[in-house]
C-alpha atoms as a PDB file:
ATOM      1  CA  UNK A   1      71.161 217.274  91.270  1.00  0.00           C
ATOM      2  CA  UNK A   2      74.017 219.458  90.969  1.00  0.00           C
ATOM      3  CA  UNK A   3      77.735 218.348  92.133  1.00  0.00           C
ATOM      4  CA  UNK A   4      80.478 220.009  92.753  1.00  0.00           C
ATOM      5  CA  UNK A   5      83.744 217.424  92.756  1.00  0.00           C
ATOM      6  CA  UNK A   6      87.315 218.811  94.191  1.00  0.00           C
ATOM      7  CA  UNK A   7      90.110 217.112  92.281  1.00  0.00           C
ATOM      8  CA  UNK A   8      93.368 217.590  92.877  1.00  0.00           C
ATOM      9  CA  UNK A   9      96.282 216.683  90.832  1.00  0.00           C
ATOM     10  CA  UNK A  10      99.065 214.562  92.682  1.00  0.00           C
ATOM     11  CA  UNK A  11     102.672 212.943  91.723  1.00  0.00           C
ATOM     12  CA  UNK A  12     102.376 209.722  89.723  1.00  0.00           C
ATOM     13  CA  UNK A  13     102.611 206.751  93.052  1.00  0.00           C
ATOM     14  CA  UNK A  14     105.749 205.426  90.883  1.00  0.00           C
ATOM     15  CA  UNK A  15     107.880 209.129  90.428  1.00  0.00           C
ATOM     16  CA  UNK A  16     110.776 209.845  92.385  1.00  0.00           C
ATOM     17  CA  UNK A  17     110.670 212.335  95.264  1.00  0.00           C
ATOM     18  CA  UNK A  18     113.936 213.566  96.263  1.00  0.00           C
ATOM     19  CA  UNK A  19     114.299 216.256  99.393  1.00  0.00           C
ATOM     20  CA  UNK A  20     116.582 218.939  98.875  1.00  0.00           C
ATOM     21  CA  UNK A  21     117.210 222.391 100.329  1.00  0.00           C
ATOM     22  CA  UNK A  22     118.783 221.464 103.209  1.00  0.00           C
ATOM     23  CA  UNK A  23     115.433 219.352 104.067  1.00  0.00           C
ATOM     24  CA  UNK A  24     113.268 222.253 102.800  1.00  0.00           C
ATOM     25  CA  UNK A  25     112.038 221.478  99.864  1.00  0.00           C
ATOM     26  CA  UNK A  26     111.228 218.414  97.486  1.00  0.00           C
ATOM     27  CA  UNK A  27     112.053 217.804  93.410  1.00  0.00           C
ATOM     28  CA  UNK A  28     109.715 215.440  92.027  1.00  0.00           C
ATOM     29  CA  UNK A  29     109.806 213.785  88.906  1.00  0.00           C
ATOM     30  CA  UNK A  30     107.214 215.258  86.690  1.00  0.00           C
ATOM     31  CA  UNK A  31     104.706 212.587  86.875  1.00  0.00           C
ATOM     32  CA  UNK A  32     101.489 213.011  87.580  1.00  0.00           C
ATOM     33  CA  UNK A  33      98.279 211.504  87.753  1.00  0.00           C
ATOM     34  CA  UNK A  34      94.586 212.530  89.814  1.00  0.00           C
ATOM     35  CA  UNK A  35      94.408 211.619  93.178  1.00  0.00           C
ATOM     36  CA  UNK A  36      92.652 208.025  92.994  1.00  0.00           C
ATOM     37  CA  UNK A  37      90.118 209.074  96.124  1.00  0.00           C
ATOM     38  CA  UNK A  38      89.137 211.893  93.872  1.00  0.00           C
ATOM     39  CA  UNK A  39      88.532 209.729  90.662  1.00  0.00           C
ATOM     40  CA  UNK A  40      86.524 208.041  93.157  1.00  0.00           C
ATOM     41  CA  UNK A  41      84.452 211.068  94.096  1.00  0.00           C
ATOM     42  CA  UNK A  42      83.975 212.069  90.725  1.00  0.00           C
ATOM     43  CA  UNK A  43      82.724 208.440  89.592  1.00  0.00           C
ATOM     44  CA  UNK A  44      80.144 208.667  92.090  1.00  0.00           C
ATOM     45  CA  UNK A  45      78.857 212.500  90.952  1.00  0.00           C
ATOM     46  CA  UNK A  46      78.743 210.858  87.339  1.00  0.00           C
ATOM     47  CA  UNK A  47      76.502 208.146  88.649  1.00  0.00           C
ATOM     48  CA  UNK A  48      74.621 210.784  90.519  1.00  0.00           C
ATOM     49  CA  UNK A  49      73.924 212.875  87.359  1.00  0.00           C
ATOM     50  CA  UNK A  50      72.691 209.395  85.362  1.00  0.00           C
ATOM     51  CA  UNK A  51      70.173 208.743  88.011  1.00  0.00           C
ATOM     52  CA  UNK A  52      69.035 212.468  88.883  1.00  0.00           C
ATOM     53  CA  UNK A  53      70.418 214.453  86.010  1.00  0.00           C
ATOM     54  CA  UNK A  54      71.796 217.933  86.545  1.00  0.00           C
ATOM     55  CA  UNK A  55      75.524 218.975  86.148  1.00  0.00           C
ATOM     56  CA  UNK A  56      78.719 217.768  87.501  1.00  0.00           C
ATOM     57  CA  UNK A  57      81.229 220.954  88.097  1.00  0.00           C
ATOM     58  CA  UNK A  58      84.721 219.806  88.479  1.00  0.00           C
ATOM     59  CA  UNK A  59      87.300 222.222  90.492  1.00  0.00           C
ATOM     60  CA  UNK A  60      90.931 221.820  90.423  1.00  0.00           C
ATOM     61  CA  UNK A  61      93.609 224.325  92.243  1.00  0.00           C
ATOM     62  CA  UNK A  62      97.303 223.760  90.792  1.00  0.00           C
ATOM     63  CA  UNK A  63      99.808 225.196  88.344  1.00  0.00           C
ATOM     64  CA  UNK A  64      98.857 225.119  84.658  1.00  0.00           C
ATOM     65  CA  UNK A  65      99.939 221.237  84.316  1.00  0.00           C
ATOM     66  CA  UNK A  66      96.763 220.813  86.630  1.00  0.00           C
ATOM     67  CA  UNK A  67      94.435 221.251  83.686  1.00  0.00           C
ATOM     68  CA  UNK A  68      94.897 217.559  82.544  1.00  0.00           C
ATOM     69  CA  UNK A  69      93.065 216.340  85.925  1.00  0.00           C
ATOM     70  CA  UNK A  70      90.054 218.594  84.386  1.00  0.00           C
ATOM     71  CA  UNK A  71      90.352 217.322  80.896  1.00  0.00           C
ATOM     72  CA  UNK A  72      89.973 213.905  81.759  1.00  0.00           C
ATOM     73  CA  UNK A  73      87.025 215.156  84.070  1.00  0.00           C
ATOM     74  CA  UNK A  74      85.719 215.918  81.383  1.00  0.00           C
ATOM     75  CA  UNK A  75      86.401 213.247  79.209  1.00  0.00           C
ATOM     76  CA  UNK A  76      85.073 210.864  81.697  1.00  0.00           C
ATOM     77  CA  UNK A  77      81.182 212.985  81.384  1.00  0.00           C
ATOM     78  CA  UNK A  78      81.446 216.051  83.580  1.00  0.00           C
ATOM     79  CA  UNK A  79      80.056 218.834  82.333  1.00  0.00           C
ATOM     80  CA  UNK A  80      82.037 221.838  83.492  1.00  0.00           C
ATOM     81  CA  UNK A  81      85.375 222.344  84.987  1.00  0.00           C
ATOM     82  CA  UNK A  82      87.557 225.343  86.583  1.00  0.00           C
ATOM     83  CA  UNK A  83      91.373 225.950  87.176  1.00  0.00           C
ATOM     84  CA  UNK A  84      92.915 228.044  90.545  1.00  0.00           C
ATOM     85  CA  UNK A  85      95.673 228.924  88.328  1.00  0.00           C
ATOM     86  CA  UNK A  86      97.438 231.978  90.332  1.00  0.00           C
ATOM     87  CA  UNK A  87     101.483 231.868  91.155  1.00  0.00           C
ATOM     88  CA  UNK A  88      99.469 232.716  95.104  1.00  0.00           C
ATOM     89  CA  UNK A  89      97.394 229.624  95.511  1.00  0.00           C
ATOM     90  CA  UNK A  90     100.606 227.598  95.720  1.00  0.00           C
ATOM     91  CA  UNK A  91     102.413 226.008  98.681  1.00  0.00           C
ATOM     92  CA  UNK A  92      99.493 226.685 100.940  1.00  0.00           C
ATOM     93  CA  UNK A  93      98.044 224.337 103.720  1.00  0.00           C
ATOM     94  CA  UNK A  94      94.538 222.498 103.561  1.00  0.00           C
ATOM     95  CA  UNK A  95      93.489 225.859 105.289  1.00  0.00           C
ATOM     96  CA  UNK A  96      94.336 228.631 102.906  1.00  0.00           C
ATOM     97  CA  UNK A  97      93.351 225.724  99.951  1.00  0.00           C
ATOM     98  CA  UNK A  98      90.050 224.772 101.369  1.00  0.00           C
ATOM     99  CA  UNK A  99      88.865 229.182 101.387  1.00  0.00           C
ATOM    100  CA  UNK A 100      89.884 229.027  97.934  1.00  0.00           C
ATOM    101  CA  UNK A 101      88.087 225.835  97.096  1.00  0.00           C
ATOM    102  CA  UNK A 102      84.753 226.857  98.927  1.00  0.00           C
ATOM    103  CA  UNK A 103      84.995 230.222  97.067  1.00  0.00           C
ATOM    104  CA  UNK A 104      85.316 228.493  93.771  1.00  0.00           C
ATOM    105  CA  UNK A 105      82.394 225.595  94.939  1.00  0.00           C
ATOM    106  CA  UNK A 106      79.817 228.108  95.978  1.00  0.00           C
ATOM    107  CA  UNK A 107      80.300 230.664  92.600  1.00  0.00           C
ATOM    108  CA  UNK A 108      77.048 228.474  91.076  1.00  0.00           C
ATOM    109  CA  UNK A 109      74.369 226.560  93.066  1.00  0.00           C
ATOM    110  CA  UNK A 110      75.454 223.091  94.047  1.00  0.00           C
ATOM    111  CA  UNK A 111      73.269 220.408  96.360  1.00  0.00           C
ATOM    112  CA  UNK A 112      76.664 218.368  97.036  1.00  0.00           C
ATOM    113  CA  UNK A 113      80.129 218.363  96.888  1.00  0.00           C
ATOM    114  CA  UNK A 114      82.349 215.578  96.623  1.00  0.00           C
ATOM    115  CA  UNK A 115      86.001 214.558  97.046  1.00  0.00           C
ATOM    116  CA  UNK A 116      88.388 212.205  98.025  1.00  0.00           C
ATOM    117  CA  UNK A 117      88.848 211.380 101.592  1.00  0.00           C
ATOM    118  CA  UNK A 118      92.663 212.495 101.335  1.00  0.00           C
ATOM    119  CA  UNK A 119      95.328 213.264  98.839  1.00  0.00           C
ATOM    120  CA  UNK A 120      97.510 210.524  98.184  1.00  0.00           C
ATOM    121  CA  UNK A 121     100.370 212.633  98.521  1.00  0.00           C
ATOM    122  CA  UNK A 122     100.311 214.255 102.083  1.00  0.00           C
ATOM    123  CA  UNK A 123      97.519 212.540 103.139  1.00  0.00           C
ATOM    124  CA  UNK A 124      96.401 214.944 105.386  1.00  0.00           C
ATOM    125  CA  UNK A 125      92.439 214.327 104.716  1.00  0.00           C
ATOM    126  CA  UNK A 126      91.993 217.935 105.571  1.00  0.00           C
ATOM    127  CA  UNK A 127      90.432 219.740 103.010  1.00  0.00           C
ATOM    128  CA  UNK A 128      87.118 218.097 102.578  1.00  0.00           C
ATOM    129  CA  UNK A 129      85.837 219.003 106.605  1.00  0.00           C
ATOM    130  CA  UNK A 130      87.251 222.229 105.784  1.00  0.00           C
ATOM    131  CA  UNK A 131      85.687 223.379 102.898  1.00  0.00           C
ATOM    132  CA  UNK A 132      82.550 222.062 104.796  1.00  0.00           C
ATOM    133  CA  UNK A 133      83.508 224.816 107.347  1.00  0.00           C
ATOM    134  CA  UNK A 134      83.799 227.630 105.735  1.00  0.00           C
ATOM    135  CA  UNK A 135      80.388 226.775 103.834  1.00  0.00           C
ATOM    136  CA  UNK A 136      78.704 226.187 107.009  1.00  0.00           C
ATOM    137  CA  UNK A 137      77.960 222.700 105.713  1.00  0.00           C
ATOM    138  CA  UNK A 138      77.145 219.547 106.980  1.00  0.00           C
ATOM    139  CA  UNK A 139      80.220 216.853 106.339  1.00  0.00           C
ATOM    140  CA  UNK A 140      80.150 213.532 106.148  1.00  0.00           C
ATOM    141  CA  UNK A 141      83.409 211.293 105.989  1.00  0.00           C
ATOM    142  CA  UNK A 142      84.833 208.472 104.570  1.00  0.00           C
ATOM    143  CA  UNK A 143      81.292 207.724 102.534  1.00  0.00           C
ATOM    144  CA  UNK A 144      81.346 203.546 100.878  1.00  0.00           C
ATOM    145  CA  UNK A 145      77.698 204.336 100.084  1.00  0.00           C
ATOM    146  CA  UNK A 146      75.409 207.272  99.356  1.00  0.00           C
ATOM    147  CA  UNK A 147      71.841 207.834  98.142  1.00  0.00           C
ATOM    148  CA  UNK A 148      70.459 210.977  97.926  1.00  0.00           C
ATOM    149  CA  UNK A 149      66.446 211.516  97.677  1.00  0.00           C
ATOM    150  CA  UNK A 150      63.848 214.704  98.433  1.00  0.00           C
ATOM    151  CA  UNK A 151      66.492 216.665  99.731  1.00  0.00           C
ATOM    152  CA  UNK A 152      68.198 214.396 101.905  1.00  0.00           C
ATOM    153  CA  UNK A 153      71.254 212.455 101.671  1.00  0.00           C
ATOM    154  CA  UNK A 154      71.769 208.770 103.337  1.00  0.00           C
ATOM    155  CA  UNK A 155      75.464 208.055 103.677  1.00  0.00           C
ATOM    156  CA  UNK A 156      76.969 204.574 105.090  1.00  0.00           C
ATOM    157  CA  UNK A 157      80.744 205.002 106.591  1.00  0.00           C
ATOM    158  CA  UNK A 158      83.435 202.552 107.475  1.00  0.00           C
ATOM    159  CA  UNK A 159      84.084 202.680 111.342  1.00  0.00           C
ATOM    160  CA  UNK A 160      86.079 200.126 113.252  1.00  0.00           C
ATOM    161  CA  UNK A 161      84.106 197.000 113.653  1.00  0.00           C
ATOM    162  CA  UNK A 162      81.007 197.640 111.336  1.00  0.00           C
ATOM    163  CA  UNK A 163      79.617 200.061 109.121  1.00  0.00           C
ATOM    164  CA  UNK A 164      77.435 203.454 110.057  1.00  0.00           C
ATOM    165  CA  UNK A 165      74.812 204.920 108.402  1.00  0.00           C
ATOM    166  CA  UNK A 166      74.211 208.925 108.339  1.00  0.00           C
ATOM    167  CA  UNK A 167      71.034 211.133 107.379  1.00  0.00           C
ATOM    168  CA  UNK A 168      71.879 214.651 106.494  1.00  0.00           C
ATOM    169  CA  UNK A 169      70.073 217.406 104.462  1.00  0.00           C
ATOM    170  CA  UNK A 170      71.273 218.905 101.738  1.00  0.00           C
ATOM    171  CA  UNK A 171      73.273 220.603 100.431  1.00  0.00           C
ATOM    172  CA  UNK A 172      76.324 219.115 102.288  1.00  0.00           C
ATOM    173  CA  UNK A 173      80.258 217.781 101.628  1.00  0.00           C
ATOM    174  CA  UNK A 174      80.971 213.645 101.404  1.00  0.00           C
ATOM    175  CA  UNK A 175      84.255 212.710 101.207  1.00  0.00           C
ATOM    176  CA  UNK A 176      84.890 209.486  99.631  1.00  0.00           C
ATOM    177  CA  UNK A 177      86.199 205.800 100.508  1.00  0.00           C
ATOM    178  CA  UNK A 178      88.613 203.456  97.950  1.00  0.00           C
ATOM    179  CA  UNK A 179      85.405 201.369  98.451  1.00  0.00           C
ATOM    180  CA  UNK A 180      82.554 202.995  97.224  1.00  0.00           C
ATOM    181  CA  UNK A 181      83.036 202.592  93.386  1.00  0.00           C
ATOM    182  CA  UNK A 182      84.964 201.377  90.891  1.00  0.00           C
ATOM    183  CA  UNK A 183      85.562 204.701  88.162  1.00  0.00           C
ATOM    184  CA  UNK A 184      84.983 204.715  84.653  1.00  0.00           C
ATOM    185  CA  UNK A 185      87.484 204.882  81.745  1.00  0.00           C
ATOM    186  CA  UNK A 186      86.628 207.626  79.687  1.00  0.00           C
ATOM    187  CA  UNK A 187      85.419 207.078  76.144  1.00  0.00           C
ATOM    188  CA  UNK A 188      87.253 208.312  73.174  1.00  0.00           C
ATOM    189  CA  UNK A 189      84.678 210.597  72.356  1.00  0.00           C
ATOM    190  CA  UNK A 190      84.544 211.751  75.468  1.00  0.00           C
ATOM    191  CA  UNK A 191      88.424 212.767  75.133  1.00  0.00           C
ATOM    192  CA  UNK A 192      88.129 213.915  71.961  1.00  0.00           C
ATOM    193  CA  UNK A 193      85.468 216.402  73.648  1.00  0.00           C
ATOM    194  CA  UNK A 194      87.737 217.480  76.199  1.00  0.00           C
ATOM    195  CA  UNK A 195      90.831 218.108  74.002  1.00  0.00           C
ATOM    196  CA  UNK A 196      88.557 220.866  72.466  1.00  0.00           C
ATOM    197  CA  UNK A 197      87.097 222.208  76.029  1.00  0.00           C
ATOM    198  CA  UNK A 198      88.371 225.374  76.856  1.00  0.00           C
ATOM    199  CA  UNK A 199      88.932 225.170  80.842  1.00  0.00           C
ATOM    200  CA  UNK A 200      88.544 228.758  82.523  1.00  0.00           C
ATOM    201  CA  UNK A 201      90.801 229.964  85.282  1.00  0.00           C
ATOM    202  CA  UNK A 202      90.376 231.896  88.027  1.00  0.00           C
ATOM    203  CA  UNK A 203      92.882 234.104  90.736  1.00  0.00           C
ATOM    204  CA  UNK A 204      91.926 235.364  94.227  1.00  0.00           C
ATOM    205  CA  UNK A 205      90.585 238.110  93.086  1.00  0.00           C
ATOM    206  CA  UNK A 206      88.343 236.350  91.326  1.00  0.00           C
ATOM    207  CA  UNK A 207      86.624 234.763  94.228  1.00  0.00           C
ATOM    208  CA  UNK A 208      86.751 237.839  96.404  1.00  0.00           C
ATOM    209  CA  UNK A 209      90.053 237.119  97.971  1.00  0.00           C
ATOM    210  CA  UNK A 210      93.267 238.140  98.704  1.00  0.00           C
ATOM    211  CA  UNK A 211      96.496 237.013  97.618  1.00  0.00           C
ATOM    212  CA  UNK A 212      97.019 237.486 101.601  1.00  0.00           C
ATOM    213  CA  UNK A 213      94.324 234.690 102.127  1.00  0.00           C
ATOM    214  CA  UNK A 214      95.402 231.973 100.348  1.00  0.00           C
ATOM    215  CA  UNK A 215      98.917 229.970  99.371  1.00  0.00           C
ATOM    216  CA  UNK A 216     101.563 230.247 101.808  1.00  0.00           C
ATOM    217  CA  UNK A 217     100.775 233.860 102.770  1.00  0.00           C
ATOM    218  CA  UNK A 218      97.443 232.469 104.207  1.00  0.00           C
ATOM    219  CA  UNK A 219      98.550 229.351 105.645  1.00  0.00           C
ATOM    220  CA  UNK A 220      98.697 228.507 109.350  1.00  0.00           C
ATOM    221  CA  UNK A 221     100.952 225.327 108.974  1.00  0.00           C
ATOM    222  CA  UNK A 222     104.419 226.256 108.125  1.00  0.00           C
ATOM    223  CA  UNK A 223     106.850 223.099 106.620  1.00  0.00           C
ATOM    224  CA  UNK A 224     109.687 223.417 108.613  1.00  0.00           C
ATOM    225  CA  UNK A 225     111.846 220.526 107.096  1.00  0.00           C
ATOM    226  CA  UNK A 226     111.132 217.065 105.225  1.00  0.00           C
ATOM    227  CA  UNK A 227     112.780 213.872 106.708  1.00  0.00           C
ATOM    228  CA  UNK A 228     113.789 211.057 104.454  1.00  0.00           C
ATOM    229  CA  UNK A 229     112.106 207.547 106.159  1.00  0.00           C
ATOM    230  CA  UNK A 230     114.827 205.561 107.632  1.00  0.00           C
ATOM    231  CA  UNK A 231     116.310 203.193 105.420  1.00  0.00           C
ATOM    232  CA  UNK A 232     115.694 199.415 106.122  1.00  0.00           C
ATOM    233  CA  UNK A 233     118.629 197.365 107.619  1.00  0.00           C
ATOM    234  CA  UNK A 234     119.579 194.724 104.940  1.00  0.00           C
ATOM    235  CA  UNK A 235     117.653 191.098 105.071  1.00  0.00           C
ATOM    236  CA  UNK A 236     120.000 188.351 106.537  1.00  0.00           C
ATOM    237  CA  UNK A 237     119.086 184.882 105.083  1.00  0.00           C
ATOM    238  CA  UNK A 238     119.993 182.358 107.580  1.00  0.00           C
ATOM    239  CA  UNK A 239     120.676 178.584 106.071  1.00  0.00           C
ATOM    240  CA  UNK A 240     120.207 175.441 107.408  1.00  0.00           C
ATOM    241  CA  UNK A 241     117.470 173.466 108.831  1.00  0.00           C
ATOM    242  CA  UNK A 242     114.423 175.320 110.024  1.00  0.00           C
ATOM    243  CA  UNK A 243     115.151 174.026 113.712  1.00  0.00           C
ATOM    244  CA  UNK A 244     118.796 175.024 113.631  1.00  0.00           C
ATOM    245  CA  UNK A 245     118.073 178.240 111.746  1.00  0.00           C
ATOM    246  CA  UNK A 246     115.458 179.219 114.317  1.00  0.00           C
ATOM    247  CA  UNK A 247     118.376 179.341 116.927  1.00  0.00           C
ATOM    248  CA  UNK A 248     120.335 180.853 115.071  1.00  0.00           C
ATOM    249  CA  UNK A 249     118.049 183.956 114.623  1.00  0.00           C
ATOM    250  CA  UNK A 250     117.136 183.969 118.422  1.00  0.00           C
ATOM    251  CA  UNK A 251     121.076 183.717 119.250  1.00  0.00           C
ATOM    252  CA  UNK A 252     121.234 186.609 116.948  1.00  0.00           C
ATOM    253  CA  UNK A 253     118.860 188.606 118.149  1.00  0.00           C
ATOM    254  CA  UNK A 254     119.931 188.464 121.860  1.00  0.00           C
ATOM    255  CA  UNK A 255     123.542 188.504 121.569  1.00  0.00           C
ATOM    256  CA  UNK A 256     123.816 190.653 118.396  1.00  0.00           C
ATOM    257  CA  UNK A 257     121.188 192.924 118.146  1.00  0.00           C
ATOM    258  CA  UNK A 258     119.987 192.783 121.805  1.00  0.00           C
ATOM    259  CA  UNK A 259     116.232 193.215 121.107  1.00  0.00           C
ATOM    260  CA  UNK A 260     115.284 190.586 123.460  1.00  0.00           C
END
């Protein structure tokens, strides 16, 4: 059973985002971590290789800094890993980054690839039914279960109300749920092994692209400008007794605010 798991390497959930540019661009602190659905994904393609061997092949698009996401793939078991490292992968949309990805995924034979539902950081949850696309694959979202036997895959999703289970054949693209594992922390040897790996890289023309076809010069969403969330009014604490303070807040919120 051969995997292929997209990872993709987001800002740490604690680092500071600041917009600037006029609203055009951000400055992040540089802290980063691996998108958690992705850690998930990966788990699972570990546990996948235990019970059926083959390989896991880990796939990462980024800026150099992106190899640590494949390091500690490796370090937590997987078995190979590869960096989009080209100046024109960047600042494209979950279009021009899913071609890429799919070129990368199908350069060996694979019978599934996995990957978090969405990227913590847009959280888009694009690139997974996209990739599935432009492979011509089956896809299969939102996964909290999967089992895999003589070809086939059996998936169980989340829906509203109750759980759903899916057949499809393989090969085919699951993207995962918070929900369907709980990943590993890797081993020391298993870091030791990575700090040693050498990761390849590959550019478009690597995959048979263009630098027209991917990044922002093969994008078809355009950021036009970033707005800041609107900050909360201040909390008023009102005293008293809870009888008196409960008309308080209503006289407040008719005469004062006029919400009701």
């Amino acid at each position: 059973m051969n995997v292929v798991v997209l990872a993709k390497q987001v800002p740490d959930p604690e680092a500071f985002v600041q917009i600037t540019g006029e609203g055009r661009g951000l400055e992040i602190e540089q802290k980063f971590a691996t998108n958690l659905f992705d850690e998930v994904a990966l788990e699972e393609a570990l546990r996948m290789k235990e019970k059926h061997g083959g390989k896991v092949r880990v796939v990462s698009l980024g800026t150099a800094k992106a190899i640590e996401v494949l390091r500690t793939a490796i370090a937590m078991g997987a078995d190979e890993a590869l960096l989009l490292d080209d100046e024109a992968f960047l600042e494209g949309d979950g279009n021009s980054t899913a071609l890429a990805l799919s070129r990368a995924a199908s350069k060996d034979p694979f019978d599934i690839i996995l990957c978090g539902r969405q990227a913590i950081d847009d959280d888009r949850g694009e690139v997974g039914p996209m990739v599935a696309q432009f492979l011509g694959l089956p896809h299969v979202g939102g996964i909290v279960k999967l089992d895999c036997d003589g070809g086939k895959a059996l998936a169980e999703c989340e829906i509203e109300g109750g759980h759903e289970v899916v057949e499809c054949a393989l090969p085919a693209v699951f993207t995962t749920e918070r929900a369907l594992n709980e990943p590993r922390t890797a081993p020391i040897a298993g870091v030791m092994k990575a700090m040693r790996t050498t990761i390849p890289k590959v550019t478009p023309a690597d995959l048979g692209l263009t630098s027209g076809e991917v990044g922002l010069s093969g994008a078809k969403v355009r950021v036009e400008r970033y707005l800041a969330p609107r900050k909360r009014q201040e909390v008023r604490l009102i005293p008293g007794e809870p009888a008196d303070a409960a008309l308080e807040a209503a006289r407040i919120l008719v005469d004062a605010e006029r919400v009701i």
